[in-house]
C-alpha atoms as a PDB file:
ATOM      1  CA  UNK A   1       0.000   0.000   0.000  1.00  0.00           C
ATOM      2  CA  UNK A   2       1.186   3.260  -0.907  1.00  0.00           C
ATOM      3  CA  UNK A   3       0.768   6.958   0.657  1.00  0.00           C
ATOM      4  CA  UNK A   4      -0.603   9.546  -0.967  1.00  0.00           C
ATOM      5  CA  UNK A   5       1.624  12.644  -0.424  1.00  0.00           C
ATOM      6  CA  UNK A   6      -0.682  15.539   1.227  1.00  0.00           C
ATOM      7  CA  UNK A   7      -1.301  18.116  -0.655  1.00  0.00           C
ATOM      8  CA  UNK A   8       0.836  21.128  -0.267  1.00  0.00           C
ATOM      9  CA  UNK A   9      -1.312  24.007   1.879  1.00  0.00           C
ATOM     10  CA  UNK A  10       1.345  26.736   1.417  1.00  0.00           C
ATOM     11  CA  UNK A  11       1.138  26.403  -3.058  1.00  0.00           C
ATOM     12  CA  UNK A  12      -0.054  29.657  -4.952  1.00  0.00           C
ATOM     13  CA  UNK A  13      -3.278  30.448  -5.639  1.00  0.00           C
ATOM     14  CA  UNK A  14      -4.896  29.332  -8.892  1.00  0.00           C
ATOM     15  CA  UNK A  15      -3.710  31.276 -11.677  1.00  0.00           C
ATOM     16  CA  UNK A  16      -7.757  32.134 -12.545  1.00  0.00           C
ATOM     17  CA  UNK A  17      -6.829  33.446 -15.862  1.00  0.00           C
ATOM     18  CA  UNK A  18      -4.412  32.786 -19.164  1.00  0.00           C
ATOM     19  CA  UNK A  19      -0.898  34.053 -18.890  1.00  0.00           C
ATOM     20  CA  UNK A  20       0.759  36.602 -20.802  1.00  0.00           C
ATOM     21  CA  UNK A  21       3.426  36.324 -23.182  1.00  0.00           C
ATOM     22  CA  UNK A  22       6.795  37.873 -23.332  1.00  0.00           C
ATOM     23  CA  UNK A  23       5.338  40.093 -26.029  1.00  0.00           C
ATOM     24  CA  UNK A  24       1.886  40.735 -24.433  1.00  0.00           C
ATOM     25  CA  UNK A  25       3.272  41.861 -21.298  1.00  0.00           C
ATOM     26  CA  UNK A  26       5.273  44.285 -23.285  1.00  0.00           C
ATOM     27  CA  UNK A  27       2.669  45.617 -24.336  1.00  0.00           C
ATOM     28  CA  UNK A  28       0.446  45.496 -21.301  1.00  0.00           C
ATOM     29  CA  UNK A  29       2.831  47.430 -19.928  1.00  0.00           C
ATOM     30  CA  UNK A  30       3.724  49.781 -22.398  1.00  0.00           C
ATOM     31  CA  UNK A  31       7.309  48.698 -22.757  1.00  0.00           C
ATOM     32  CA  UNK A  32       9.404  46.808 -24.751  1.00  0.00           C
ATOM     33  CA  UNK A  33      10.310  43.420 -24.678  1.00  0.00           C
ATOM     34  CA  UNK A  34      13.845  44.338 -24.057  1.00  0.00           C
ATOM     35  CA  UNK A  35      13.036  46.708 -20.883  1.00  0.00           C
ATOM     36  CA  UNK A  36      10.695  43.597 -19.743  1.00  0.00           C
ATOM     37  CA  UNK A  37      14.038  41.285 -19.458  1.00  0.00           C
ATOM     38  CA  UNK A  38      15.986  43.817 -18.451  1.00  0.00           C
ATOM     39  CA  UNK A  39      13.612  44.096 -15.299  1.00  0.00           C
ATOM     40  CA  UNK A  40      13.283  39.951 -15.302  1.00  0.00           C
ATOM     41  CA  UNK A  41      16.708  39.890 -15.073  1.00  0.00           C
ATOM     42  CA  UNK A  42      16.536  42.487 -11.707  1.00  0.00           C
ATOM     43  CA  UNK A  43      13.927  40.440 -10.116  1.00  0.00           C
ATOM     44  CA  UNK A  44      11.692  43.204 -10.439  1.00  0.00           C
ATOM     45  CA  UNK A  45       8.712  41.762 -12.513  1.00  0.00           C
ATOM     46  CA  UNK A  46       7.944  38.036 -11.548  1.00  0.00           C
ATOM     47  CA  UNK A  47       7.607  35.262 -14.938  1.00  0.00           C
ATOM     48  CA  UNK A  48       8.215  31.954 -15.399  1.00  0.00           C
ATOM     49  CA  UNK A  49       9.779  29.761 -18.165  1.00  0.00           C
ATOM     50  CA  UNK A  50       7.487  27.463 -19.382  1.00  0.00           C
ATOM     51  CA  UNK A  51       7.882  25.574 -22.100  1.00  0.00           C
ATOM     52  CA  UNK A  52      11.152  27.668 -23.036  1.00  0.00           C
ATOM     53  CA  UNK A  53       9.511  30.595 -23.129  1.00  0.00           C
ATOM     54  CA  UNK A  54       8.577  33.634 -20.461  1.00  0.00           C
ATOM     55  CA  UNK A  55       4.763  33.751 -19.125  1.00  0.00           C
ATOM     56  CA  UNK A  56       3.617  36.223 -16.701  1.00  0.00           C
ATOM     57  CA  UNK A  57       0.227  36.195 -14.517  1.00  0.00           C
ATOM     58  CA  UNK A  58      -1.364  40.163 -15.060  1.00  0.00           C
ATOM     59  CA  UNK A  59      -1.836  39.960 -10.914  1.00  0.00           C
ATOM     60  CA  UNK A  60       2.210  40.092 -11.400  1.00  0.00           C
ATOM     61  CA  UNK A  61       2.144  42.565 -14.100  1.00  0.00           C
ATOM     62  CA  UNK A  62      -0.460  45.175 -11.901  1.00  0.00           C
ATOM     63  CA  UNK A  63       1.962  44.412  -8.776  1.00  0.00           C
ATOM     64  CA  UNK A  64       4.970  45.661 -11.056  1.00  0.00           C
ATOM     65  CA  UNK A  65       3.243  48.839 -11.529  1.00  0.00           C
ATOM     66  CA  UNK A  66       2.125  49.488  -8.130  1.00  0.00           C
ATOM     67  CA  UNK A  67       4.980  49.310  -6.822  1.00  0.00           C
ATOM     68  CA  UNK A  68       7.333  50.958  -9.255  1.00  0.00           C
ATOM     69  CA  UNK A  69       8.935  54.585  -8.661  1.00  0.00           C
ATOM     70  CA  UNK A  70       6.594  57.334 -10.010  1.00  0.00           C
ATOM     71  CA  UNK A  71       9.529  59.113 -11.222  1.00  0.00           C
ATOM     72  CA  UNK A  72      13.171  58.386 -12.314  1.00  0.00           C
ATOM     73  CA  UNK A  73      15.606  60.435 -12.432  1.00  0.00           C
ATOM     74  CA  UNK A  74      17.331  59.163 -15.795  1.00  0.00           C
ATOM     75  CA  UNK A  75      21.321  59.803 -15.572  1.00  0.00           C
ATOM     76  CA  UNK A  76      21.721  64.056 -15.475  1.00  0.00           C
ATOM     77  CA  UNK A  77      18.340  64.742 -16.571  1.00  0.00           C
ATOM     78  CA  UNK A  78      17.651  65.720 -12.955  1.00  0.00           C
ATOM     79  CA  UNK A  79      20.696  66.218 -11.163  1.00  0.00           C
ATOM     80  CA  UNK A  80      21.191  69.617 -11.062  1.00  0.00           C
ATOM     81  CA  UNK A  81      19.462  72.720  -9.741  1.00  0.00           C
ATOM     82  CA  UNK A  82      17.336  75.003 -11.456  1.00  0.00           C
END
């Protein structure tokens, strides 16, 4: 007789809707797929490699934006006084 292994309490929650392509969350965003890897690559937007390829839940997407900077100060554009 074997056990059955208990199912894991502490797993995400369902993903409730289809995930988003490296491309479509480009464009959800408003960025381009390069700035979207560059931020992957950060840790700053969650994803996952399915398949070979990047998917990305919108609830990650929407947390992205929430929480990013409202402004940046892009090298010298705001580093001196006026």
């Amino acid at each position: 007789m074997t056990k059955r292994k208990k199912p894991n309490t502490k797993t995400a929650p369902p993903i409730g809707e289809k995930l988003l392509t490296l491309r479509e969350a480009a464009d959800v965003l408003r960025l381009s797929t390069r700035t979207v890897r560059e931020y992957l690559q950060r840790g700053e937007i969650e994803g996952r490699i399915i398949g070979g390829r990047w998917r990305f839940r919108r609830a990650d997407l929407d947390a992205f934006f929430a929480n990013a900077l409202r402004n940046w100060d892009f090298a010298g554009k705001n580093s001196h006084e006026d």
